[in-house]
Protein backbone atom coordinates (compact mmCIF):
# COMPACT_ATOMS: atom_id res chain seq x y z
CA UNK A 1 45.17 -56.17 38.88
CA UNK A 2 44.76 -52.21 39.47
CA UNK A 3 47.99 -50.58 39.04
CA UNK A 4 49.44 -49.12 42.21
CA UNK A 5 49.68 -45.39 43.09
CA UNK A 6 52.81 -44.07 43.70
CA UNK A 7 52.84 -40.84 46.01
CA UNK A 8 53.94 -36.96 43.88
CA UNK A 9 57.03 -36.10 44.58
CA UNK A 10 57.54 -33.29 47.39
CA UNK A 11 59.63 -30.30 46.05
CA UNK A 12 62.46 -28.97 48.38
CA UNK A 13 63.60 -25.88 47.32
CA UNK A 14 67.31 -24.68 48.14
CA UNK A 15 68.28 -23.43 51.19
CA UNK A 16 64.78 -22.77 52.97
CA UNK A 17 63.77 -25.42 55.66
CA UNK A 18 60.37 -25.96 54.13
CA UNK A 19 59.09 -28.25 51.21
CA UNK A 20 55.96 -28.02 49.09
CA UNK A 21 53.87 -31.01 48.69
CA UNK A 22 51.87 -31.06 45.45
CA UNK A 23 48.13 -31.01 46.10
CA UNK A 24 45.13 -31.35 43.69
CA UNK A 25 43.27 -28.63 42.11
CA UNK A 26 46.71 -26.88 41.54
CA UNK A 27 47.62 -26.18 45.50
CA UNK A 28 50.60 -26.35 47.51
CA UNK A 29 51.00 -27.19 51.29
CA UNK A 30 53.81 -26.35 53.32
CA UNK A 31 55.80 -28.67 55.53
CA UNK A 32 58.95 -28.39 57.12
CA UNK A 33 62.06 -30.01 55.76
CA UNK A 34 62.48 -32.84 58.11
CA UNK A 35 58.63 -34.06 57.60
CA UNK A 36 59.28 -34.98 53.87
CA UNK A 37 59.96 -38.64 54.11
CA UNK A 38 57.08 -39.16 56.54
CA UNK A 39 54.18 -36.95 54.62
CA UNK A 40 56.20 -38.58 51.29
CA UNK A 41 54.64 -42.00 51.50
CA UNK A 42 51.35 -41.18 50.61
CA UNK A 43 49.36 -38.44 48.21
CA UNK A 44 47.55 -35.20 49.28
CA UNK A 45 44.88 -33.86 48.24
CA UNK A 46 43.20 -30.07 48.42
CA UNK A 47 39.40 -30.72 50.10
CA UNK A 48 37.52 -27.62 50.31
CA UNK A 49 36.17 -26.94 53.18
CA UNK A 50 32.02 -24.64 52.86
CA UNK A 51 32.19 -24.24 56.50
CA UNK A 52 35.51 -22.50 56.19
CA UNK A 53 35.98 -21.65 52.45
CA UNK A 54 39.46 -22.54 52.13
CA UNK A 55 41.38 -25.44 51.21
CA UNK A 56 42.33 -28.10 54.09
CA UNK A 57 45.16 -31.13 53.03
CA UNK A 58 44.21 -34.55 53.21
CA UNK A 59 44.78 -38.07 52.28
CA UNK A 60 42.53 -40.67 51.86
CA UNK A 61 45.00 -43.44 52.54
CA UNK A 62 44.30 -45.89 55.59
CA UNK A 63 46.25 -44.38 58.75
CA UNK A 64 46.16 -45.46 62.20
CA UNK A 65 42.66 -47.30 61.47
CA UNK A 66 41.18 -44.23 59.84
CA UNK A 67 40.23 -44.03 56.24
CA UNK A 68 40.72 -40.15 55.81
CA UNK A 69 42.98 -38.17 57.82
CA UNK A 70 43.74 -34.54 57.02
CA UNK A 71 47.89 -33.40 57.49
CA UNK A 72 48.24 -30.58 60.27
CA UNK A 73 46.46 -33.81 62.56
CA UNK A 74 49.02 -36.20 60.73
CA UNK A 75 52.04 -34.18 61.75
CA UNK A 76 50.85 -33.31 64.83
CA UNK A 77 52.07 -34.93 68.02
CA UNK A 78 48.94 -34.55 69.91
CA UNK A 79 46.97 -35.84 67.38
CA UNK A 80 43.77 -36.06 69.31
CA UNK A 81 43.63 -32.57 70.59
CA UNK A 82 42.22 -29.64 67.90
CA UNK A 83 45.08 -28.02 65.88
CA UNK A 84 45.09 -24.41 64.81
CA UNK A 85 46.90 -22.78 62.00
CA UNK A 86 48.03 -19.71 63.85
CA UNK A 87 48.35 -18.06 60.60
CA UNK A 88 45.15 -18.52 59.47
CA UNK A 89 46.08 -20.56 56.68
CA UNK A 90 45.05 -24.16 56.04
CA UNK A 91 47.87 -24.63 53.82
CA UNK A 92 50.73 -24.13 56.10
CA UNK A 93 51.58 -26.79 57.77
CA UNK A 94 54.77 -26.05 59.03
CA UNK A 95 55.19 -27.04 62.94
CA UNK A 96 55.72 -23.46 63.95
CA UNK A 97 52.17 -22.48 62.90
CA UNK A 98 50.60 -25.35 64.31
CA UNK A 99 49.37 -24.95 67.89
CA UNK A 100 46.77 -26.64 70.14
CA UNK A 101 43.59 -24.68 70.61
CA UNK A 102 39.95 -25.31 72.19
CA UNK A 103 36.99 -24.56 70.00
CA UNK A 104 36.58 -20.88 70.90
CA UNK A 105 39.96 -20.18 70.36
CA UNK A 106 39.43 -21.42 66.63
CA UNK A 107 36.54 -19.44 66.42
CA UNK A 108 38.73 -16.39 67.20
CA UNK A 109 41.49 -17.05 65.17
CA UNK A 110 39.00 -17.16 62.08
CA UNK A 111 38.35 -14.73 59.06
CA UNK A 112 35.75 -12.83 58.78
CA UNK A 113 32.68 -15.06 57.04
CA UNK A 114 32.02 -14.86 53.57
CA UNK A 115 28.41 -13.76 53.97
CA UNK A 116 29.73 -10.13 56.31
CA UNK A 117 28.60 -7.41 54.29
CA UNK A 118 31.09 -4.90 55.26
CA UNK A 119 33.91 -7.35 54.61
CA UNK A 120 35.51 -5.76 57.93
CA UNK A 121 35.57 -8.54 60.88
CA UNK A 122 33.79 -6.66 63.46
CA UNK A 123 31.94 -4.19 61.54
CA UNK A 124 28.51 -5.19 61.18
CA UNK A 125 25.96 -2.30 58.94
CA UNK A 126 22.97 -1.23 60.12
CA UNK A 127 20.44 0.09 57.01
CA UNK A 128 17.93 1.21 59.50
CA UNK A 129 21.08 3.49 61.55
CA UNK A 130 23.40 3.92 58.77
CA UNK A 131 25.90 3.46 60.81
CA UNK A 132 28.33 0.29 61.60
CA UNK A 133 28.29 -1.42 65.05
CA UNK A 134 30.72 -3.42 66.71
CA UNK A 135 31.11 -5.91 69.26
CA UNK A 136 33.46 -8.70 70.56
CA UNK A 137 32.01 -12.22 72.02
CA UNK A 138 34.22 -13.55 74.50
CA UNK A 139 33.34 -16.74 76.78
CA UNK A 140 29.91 -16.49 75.13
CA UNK A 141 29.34 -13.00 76.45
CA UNK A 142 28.99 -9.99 73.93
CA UNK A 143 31.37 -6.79 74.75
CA UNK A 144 29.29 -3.52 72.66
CA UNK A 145 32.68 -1.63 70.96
CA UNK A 146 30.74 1.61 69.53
CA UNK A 147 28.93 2.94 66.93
CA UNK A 148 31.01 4.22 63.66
CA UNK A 149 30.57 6.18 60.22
CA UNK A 150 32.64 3.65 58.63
CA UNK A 151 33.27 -0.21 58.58
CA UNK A 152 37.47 0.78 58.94
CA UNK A 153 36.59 2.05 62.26
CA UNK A 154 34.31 -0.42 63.43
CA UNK A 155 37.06 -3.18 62.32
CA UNK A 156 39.66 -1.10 64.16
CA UNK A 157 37.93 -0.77 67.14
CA UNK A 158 37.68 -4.50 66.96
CA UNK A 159 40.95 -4.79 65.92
CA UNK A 160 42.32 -3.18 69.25
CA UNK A 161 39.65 -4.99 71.56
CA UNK A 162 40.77 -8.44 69.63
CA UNK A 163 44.64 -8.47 70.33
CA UNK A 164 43.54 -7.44 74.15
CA UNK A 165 41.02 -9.71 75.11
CA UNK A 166 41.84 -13.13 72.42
CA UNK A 167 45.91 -12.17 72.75
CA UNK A 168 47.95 -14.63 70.50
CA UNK A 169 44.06 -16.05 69.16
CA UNK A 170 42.99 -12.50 67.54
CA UNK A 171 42.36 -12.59 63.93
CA UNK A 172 41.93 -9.65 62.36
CA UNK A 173 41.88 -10.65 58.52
CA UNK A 174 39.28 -9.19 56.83
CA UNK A 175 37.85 -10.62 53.53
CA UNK A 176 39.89 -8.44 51.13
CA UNK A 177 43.44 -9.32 53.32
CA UNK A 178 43.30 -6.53 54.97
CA UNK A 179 45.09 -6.05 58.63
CA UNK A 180 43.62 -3.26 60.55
CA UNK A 181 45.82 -1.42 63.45
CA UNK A 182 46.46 -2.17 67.01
């Protein structure tokens, strides 16, 4: 008879309302303090996401009829909707940086991909100009932002045109970490 598998321990630290649930591969999620006896009875695990290339938290215990389910769905109330990690990251599943969002409002929230050459969400290099170009999509439509001399002015310029057009959805992480002004 296999032995059972008892569910790691989630740390609480003192005095903050969150608690860290011990993932695989050496990661941590975030959940708020009252969620620990819920997101307690089972084990978490880090999957890797290529789409995204960052961690996501899942179990692969049996819940509501499904044989994977992954935690910021878990925890959420609206389980069926999509759930975005206004932050940005997968890891942080806290209720206040959970929110409801439609596809292209995931797709703004995002970083910038791992294949951008500049590194600079926005900024896009032209050899044959060498210059950078930026534009914003929005409802499917592109919105031409300028030509620039560097990639930091192309990602500010996208930057600005972000946090006015996407509003609470604008993402302006760049690959490095790096938040451009508004």
């Amino acid at each position: 008879m296999p032995r059972p598998i008892l569910p790691r321990p989630i740390e609480i630290p003192i005095g903050p309302s969150i608690a860290y649930v011990p993932l695989t591969r050496g990661q941590f999620a975030l959940i708020d303090r009252d969620d620990v006896e819920r997101v307690g009875k089972f084990n978490w695990c880090a999957d890797f996401s290529e789409n995204t290339h960052t961690f996501y938290v899942r179990t692969h215990a049996e819940i509501d009829g499904r044989k994977s389910t992954r935690l910021h769905r878990f925890l959420s109330v609206e389980s069926y909707l999509s759930i975005d990690h206004a932050n940005g990251n997968s890891l942080d599943n806290r209720k206040s940086n959970l929110r409801t969002a439609n596809h292209n409002q995931q797709m703004q929230n995002r970083h910038v991909l791992k294949t951008s050459k500049s590194g600079i969400k926005g900024a896009y290099w032209f050899p044959r100009d060498k210059r950078f170009y930026s534009y914003i999509v929005h409802d499917g439509n592109k919105t031409w932002l300028g030509s620039f001399l560097t990639a930091e002015e192309a990602g500010t310029a996208y930057a600005q045109a972000a946090k006015r057009i996407h509003k609470e959805f604008a993402s302006i992480r760049g690959r490095v970490g790096v938040l451009f002004k508004m």
